[in-house]
ModelCIF file with pLDDT and N, C-alpha, C, O atoms, coordinates in Angstrom:
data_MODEL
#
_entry.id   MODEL 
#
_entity.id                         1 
_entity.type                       polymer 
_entity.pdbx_number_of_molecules   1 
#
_entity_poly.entity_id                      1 
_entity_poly.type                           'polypeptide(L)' 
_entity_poly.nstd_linkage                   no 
_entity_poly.nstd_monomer                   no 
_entity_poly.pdbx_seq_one_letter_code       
;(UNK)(UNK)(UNK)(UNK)(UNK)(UNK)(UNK)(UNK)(UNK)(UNK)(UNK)(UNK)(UNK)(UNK)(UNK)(UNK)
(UNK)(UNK)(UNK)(UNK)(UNK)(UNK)(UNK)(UNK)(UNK)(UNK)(UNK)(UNK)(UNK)(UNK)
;
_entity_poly.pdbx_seq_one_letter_code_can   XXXXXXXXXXXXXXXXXXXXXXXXXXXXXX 
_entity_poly.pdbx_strand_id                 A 
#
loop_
_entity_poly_seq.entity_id 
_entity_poly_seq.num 
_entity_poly_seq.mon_id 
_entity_poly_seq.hetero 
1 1  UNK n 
1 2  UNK n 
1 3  UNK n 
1 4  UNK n 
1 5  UNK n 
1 6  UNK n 
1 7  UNK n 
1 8  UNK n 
1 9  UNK n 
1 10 UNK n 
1 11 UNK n 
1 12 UNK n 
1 13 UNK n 
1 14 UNK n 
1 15 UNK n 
1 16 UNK n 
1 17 UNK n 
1 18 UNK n 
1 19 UNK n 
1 20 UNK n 
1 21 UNK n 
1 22 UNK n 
1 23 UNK n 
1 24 UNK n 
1 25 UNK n 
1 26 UNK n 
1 27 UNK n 
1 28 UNK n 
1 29 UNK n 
1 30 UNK n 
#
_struct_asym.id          A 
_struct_asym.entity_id   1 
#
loop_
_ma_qa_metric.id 
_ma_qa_metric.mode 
_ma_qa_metric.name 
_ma_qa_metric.software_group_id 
_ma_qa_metric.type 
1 global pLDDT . pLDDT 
2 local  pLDDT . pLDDT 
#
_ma_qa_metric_global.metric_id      1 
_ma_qa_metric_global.metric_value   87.37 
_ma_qa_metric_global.model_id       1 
_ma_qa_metric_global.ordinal_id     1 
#
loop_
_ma_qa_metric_local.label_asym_id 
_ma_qa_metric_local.label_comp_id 
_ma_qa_metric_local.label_seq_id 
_ma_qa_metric_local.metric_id 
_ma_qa_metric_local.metric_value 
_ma_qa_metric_local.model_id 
_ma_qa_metric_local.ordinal_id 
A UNK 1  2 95.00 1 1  
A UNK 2  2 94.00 1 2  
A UNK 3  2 95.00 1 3  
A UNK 4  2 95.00 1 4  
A UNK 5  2 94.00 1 5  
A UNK 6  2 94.00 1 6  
A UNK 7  2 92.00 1 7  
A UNK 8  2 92.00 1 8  
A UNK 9  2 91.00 1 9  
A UNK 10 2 91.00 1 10 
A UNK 11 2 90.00 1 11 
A UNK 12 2 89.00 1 12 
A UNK 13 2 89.00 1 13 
A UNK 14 2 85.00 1 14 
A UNK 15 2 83.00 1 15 
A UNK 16 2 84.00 1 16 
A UNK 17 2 86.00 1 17 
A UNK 18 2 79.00 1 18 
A UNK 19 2 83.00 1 19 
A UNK 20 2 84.00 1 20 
A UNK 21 2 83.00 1 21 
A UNK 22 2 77.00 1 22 
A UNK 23 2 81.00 1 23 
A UNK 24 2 79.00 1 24 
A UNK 25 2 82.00 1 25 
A UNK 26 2 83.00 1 26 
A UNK 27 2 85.00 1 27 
A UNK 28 2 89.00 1 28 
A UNK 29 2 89.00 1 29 
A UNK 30 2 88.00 1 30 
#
loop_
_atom_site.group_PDB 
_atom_site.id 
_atom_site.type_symbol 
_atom_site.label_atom_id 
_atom_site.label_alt_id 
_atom_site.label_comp_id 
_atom_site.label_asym_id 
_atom_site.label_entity_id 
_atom_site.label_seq_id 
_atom_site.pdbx_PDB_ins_code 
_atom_site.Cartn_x 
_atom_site.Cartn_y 
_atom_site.Cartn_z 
_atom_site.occupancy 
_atom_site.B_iso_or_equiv 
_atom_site.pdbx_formal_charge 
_atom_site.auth_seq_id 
_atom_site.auth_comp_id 
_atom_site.auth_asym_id 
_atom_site.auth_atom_id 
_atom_site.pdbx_PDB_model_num 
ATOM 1   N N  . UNK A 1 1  ? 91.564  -19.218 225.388 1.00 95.00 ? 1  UNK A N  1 
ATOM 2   C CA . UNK A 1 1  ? 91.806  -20.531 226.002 1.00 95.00 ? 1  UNK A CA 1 
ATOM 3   C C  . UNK A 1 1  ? 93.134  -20.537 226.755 1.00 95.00 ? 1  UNK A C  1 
ATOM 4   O O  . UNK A 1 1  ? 93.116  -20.475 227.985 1.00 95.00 ? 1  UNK A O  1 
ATOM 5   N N  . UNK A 1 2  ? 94.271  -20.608 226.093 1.00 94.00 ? 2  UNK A N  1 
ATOM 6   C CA . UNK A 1 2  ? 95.177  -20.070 226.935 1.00 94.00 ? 2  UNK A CA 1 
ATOM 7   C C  . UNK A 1 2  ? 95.467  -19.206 228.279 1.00 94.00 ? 2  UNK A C  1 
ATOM 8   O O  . UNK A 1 2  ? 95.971  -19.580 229.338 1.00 94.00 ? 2  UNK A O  1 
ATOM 9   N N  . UNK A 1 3  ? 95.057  -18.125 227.952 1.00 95.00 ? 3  UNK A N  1 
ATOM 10  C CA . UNK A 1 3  ? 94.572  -16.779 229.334 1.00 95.00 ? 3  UNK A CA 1 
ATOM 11  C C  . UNK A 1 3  ? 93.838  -18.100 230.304 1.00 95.00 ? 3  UNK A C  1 
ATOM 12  O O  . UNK A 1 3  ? 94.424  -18.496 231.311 1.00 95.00 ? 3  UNK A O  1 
ATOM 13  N N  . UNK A 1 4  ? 92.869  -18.541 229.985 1.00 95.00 ? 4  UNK A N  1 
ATOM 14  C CA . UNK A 1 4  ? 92.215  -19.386 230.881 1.00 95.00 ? 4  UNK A CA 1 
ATOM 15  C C  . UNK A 1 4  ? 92.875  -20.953 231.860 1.00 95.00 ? 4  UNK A C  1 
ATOM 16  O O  . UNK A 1 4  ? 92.640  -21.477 232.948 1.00 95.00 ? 4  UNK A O  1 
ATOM 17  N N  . UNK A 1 5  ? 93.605  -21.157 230.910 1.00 94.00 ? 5  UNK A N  1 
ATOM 18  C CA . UNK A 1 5  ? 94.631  -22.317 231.540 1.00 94.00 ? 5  UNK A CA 1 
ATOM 19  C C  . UNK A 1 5  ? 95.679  -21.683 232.299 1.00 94.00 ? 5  UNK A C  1 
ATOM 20  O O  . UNK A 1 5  ? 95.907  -22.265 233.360 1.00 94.00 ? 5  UNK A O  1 
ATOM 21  N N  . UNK A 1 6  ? 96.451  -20.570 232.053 1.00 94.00 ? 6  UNK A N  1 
ATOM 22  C CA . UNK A 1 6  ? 96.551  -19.814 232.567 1.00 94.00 ? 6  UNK A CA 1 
ATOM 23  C C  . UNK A 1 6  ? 96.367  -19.442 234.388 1.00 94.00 ? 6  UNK A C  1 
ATOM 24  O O  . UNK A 1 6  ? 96.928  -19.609 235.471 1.00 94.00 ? 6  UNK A O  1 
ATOM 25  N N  . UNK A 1 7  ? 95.542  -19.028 233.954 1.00 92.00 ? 7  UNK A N  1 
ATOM 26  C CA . UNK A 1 7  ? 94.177  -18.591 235.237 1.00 92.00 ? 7  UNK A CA 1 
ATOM 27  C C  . UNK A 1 7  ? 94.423  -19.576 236.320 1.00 92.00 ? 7  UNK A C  1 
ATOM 28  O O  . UNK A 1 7  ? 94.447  -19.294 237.518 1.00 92.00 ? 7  UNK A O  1 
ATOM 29  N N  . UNK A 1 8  ? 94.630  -20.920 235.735 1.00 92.00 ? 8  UNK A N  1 
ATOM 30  C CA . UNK A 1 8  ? 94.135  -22.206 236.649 1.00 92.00 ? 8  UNK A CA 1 
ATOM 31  C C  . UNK A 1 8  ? 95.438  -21.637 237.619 1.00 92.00 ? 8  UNK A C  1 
ATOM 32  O O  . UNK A 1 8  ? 95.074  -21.379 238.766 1.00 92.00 ? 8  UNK A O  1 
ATOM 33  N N  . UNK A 1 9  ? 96.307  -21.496 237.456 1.00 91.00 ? 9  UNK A N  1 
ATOM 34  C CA . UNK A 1 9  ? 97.527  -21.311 238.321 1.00 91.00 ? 9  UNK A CA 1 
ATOM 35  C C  . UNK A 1 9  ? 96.902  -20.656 239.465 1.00 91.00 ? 9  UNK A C  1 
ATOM 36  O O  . UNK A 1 9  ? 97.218  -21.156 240.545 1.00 91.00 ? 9  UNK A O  1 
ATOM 37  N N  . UNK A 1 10 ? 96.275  -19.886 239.501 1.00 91.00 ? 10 UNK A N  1 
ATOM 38  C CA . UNK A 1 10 ? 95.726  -19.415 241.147 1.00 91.00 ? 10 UNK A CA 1 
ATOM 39  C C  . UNK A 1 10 ? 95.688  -20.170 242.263 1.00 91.00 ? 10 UNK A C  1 
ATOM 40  O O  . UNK A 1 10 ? 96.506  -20.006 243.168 1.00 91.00 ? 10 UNK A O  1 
ATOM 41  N N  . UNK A 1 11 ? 94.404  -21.384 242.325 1.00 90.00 ? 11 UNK A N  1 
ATOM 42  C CA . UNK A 1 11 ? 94.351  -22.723 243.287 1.00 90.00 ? 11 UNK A CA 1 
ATOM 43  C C  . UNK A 1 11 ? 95.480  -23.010 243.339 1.00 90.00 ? 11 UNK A C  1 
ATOM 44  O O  . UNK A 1 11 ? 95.728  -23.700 244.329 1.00 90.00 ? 11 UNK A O  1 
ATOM 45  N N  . UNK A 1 12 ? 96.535  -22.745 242.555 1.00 89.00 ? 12 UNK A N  1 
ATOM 46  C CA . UNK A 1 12 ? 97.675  -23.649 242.574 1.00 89.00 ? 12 UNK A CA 1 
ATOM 47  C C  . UNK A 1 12 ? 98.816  -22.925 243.681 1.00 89.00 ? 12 UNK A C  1 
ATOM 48  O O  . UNK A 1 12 ? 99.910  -23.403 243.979 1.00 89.00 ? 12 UNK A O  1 
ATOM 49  N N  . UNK A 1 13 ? 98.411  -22.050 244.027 1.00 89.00 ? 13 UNK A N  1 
ATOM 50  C CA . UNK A 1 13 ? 99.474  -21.226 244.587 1.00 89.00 ? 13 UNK A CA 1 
ATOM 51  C C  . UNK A 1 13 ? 98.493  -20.399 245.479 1.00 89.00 ? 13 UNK A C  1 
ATOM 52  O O  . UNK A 1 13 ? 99.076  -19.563 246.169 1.00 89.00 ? 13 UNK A O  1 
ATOM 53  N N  . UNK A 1 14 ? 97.226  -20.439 245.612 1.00 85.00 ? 14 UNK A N  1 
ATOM 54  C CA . UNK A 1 14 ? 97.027  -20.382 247.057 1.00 85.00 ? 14 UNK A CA 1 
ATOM 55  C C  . UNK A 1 14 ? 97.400  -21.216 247.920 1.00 85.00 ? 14 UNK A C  1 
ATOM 56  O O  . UNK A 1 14 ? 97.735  -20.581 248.921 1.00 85.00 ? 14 UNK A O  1 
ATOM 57  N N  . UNK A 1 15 ? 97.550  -22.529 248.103 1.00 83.00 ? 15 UNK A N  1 
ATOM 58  C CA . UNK A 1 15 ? 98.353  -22.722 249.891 1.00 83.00 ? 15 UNK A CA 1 
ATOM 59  C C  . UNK A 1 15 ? 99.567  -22.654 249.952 1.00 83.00 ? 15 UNK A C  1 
ATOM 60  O O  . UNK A 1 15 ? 100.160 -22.847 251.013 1.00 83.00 ? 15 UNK A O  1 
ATOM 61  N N  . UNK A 1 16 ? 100.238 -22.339 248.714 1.00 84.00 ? 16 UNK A N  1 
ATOM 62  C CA . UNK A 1 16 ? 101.748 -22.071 249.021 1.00 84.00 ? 16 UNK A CA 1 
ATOM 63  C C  . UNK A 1 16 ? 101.531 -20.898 249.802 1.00 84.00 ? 16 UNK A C  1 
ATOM 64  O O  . UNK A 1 16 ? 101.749 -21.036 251.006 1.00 84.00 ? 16 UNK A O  1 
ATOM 65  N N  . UNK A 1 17 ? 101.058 -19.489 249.309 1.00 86.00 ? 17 UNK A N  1 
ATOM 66  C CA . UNK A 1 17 ? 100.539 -18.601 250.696 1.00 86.00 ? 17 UNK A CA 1 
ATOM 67  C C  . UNK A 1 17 ? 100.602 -18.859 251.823 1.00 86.00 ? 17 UNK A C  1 
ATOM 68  O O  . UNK A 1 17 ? 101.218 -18.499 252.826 1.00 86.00 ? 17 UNK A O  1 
ATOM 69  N N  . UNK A 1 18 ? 99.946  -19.476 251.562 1.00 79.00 ? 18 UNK A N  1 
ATOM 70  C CA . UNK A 1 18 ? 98.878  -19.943 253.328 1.00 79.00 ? 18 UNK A CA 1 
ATOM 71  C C  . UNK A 1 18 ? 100.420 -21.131 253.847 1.00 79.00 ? 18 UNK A C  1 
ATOM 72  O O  . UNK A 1 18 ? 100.709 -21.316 255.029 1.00 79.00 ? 18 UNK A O  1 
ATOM 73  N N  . UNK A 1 19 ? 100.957 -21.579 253.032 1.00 83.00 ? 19 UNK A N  1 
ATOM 74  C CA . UNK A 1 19 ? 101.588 -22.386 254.039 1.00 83.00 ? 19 UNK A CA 1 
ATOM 75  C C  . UNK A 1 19 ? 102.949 -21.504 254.699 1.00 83.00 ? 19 UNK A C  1 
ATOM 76  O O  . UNK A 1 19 ? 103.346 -21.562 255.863 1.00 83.00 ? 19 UNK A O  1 
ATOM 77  N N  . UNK A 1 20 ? 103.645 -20.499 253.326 1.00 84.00 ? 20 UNK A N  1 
ATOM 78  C CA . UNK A 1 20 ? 104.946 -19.397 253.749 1.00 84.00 ? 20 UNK A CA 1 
ATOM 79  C C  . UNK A 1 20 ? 104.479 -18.939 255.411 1.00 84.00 ? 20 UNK A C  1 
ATOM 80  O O  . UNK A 1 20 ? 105.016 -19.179 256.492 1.00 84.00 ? 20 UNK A O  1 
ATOM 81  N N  . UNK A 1 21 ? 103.143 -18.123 255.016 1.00 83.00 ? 21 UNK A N  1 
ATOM 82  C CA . UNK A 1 21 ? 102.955 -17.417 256.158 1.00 83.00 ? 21 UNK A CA 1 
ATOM 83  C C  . UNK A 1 21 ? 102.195 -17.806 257.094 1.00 83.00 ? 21 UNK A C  1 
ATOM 84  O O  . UNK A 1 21 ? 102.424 -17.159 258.116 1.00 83.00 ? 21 UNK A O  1 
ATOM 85  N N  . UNK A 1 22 ? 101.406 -18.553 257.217 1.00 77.00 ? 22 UNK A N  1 
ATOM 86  C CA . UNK A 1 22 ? 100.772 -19.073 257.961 1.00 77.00 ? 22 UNK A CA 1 
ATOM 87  C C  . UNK A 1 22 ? 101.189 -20.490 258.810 1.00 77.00 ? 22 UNK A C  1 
ATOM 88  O O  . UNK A 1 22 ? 100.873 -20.653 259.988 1.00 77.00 ? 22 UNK A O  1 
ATOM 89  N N  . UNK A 1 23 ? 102.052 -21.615 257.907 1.00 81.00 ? 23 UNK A N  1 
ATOM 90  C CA . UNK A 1 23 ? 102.530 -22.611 258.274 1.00 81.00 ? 23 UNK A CA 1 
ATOM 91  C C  . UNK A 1 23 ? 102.049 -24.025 257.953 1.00 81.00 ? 23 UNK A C  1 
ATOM 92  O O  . UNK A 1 23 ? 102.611 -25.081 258.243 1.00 81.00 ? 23 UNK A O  1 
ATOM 93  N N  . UNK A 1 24 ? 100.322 -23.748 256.967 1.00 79.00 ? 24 UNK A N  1 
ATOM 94  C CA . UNK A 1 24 ? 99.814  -24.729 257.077 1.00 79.00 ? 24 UNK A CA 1 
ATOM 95  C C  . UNK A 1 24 ? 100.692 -25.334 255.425 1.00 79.00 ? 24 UNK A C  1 
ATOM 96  O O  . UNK A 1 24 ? 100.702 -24.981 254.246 1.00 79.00 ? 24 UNK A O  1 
ATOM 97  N N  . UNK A 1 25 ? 101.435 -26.582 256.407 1.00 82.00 ? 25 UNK A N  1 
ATOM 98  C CA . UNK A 1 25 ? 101.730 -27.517 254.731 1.00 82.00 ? 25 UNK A CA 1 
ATOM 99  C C  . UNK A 1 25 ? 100.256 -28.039 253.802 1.00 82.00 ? 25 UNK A C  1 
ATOM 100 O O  . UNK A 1 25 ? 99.097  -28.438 253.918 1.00 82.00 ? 25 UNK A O  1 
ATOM 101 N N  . UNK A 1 26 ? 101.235 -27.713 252.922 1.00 83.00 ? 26 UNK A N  1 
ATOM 102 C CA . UNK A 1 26 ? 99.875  -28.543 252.116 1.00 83.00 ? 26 UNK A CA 1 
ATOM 103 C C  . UNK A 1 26 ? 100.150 -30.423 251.735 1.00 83.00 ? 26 UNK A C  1 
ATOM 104 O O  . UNK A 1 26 ? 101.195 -31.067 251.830 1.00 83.00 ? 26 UNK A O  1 
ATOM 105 N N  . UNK A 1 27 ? 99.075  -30.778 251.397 1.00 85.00 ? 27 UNK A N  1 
ATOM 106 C CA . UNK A 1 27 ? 99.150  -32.280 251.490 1.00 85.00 ? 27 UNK A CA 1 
ATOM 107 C C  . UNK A 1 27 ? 99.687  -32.433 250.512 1.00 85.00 ? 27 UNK A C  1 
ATOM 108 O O  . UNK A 1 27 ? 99.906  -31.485 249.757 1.00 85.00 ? 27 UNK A O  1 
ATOM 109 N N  . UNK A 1 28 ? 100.180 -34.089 250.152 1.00 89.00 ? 28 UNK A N  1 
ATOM 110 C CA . UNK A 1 28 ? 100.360 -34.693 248.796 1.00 89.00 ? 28 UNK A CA 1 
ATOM 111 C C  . UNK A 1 28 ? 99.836  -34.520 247.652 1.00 89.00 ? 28 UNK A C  1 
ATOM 112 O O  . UNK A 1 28 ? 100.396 -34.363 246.567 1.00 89.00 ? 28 UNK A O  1 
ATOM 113 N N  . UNK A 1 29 ? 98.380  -34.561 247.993 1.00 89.00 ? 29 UNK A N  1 
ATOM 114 C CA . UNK A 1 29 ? 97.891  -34.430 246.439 1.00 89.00 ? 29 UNK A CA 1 
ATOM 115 C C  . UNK A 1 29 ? 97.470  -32.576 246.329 1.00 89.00 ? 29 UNK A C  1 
ATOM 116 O O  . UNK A 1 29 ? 96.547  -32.200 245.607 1.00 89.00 ? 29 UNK A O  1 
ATOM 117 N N  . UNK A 1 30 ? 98.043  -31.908 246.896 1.00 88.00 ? 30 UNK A N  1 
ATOM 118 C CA . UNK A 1 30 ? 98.360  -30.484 246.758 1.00 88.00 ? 30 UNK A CA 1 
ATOM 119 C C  . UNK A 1 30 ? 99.119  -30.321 246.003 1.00 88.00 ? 30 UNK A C  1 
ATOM 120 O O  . UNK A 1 30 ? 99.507  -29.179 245.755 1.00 88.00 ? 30 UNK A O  1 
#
């Protein structure tokens, strides 16, 4: 269960990606 909550962090830090290098901000409820 843990490992899995965990996990959730991914979505969470894909558009930070996308926004460093790419530029796209992410919204509010991002």
């Amino acid at each position: 269960v843990t490992a899995n909550l965990l996990a959730v962090i991914e979505p969470v830090f894909n558009p930070v990606w996308v926004f460093l290098v790419l530029g796209e901000a992410p919204s509010a409820n991002t």
